[in-house]
C-alpha atoms as a PDB file:
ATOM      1  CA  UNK A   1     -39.919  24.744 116.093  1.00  0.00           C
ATOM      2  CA  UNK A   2     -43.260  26.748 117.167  1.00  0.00           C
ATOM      3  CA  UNK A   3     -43.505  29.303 114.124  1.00  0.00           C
ATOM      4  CA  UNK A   4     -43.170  32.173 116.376  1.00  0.00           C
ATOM      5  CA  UNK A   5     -39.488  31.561 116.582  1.00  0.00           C
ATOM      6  CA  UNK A   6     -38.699  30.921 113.011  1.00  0.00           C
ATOM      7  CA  UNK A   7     -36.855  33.324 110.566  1.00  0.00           C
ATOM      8  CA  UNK A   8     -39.031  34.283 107.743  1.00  0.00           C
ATOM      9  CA  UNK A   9     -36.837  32.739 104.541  1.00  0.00           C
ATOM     10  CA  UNK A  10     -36.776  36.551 102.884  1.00  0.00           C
ATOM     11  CA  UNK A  11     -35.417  37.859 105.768  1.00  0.00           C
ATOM     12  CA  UNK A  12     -32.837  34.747 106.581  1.00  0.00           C
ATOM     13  CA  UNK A  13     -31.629  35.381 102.775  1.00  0.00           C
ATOM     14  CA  UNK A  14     -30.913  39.071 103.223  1.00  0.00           C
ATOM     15  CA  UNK A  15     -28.890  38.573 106.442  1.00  0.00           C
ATOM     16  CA  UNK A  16     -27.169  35.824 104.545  1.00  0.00           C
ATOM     17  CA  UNK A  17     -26.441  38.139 101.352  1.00  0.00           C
ATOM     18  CA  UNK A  18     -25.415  41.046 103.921  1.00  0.00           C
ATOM     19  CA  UNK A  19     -23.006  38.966 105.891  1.00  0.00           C
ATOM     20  CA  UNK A  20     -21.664  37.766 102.133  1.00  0.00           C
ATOM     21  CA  UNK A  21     -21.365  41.309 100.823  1.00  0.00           C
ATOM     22  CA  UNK A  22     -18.884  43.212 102.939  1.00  0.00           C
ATOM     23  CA  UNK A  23     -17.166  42.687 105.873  1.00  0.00           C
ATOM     24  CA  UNK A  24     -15.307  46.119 106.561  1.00  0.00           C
ATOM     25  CA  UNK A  25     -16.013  48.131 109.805  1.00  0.00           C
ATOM     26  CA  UNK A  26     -15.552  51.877 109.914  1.00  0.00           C
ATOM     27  CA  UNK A  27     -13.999  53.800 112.582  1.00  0.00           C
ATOM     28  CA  UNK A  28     -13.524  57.525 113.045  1.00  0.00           C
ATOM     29  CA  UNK A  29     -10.202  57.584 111.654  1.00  0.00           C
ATOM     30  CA  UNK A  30      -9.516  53.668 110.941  1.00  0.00           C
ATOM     31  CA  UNK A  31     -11.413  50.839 108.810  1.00  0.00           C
ATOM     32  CA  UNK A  32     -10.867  47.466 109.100  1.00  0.00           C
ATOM     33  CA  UNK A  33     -10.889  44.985 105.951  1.00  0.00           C
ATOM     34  CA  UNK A  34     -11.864  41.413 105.790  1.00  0.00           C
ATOM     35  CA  UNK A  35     -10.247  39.456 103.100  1.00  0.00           C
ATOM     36  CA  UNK A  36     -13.923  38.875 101.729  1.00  0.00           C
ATOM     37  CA  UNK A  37     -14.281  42.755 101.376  1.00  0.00           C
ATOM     38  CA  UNK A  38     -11.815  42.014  98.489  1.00  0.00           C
ATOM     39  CA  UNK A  39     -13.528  38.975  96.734  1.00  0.00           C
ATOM     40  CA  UNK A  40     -13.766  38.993  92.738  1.00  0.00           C
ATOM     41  CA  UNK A  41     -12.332  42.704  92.734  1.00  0.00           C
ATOM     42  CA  UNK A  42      -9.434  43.256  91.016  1.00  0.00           C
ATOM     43  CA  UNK A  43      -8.593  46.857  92.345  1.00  0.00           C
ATOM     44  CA  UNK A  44      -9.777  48.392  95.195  1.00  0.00           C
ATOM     45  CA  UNK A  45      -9.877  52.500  96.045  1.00  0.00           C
ATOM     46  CA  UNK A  46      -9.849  53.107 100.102  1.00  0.00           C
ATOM     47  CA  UNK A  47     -10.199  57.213  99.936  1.00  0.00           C
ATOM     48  CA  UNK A  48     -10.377  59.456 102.722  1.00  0.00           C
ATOM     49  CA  UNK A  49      -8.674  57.927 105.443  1.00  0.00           C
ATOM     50  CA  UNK A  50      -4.994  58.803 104.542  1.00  0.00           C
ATOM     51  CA  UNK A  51      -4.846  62.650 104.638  1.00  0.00           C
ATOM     52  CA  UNK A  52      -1.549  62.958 105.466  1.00  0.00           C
ATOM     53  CA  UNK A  53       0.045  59.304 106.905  1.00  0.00           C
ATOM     54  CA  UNK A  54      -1.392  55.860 106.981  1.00  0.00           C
ATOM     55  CA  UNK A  55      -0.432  52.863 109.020  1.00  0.00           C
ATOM     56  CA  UNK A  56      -1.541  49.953 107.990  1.00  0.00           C
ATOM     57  CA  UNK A  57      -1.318  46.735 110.226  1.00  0.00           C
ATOM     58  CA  UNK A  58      -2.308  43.086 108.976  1.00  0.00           C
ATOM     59  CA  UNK A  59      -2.886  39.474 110.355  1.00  0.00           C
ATOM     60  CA  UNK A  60      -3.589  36.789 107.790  1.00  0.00           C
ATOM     61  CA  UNK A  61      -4.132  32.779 108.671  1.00  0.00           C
ATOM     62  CA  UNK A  62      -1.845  30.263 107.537  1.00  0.00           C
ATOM     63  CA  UNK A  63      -4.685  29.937 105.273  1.00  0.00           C
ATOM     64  CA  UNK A  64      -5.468  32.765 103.734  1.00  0.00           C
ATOM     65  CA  UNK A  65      -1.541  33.627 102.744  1.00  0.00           C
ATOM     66  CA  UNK A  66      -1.561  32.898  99.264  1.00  0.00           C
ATOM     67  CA  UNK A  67      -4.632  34.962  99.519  1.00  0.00           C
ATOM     68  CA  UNK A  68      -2.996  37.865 100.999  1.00  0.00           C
ATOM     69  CA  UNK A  69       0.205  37.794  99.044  1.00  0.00           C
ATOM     70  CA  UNK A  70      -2.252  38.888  95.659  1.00  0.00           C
ATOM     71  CA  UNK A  71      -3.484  41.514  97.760  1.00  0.00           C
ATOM     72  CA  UNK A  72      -0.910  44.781  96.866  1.00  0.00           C
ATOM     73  CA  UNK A  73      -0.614  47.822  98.326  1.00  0.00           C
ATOM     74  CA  UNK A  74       0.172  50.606  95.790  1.00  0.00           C
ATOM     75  CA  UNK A  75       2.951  52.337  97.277  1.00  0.00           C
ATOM     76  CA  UNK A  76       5.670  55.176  95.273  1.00  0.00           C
ATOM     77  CA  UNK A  77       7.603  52.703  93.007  1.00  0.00           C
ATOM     78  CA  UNK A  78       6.796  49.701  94.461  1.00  0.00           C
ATOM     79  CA  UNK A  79       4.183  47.222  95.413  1.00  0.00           C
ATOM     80  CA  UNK A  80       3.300  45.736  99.115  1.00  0.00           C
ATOM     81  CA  UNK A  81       1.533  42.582  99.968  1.00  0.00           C
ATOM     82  CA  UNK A  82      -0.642  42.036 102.944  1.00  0.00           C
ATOM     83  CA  UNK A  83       1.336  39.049 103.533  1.00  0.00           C
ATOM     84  CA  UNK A  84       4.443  41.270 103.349  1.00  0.00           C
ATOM     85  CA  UNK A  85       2.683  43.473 105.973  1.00  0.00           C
ATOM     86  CA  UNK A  86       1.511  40.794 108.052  1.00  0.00           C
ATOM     87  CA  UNK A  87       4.954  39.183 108.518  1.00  0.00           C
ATOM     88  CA  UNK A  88       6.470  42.450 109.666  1.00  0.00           C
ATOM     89  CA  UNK A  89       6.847  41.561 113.937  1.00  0.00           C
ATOM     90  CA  UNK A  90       8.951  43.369 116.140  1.00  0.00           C
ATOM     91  CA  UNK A  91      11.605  40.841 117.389  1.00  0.00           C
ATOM     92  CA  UNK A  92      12.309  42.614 120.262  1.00  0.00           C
ATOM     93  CA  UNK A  93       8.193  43.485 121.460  1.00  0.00           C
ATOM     94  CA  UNK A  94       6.693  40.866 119.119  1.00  0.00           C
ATOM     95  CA  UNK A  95       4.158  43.748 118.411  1.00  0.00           C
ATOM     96  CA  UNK A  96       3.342  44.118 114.667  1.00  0.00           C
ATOM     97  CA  UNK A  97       5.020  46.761 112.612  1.00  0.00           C
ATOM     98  CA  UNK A  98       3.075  48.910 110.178  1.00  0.00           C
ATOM     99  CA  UNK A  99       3.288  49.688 106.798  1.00  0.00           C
ATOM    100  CA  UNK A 100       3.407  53.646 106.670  1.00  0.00           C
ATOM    101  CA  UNK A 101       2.581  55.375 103.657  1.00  0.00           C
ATOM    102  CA  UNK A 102       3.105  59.023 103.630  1.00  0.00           C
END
């Protein structure tokens, strides 16, 4: 490759490290998680977005299941798991349910 077109290796690490760090994606009222956003943390604090009601939706890969079901919501007496989440279809729209938390 002419040495106009390559990537200086400082600058190919930090886009590396970036793309490693987080994966989440803010919206004006919404964020969406990647399951690396949650990598070596064992609790996680998502504040702001639930004022009054949340919905949270999930999709997981056959892969990343196990994954998900270690992921828990905190919810008033009880516990949620992504996977839980995830596997929450409408039988009748096949359209994914949400968690709400009020």
């Amino acid at each position: 490759f002419p040495q106009s077109r390559m990537i200086p290796q400082g600058l190919l690490i930090v886009l590396l490290m970036n793309c490693s760090a987080e994966a989440s994606v803010d919206f004006y009222s919404s964020r969406v998680f990647d399951e690396f956003d949650f990598n070596g943390q064992s609790s996680v604090t998502i504040d702001g977005l639930c004022k009054e009601t949340c919905k949270i939706y999930a999709s997981i890969t056959p892969e990343s299941k196990k994954f998900a079901s270690n992921l828990l919501i905190e919810m008033p007496g009880r516990f949620v798991s992504i996977a839980d989440v995830a596997a929450k279809i409408d039988p009748a729209t096949n359209k994914k349910w949400p968690l709400v938390v009020i």
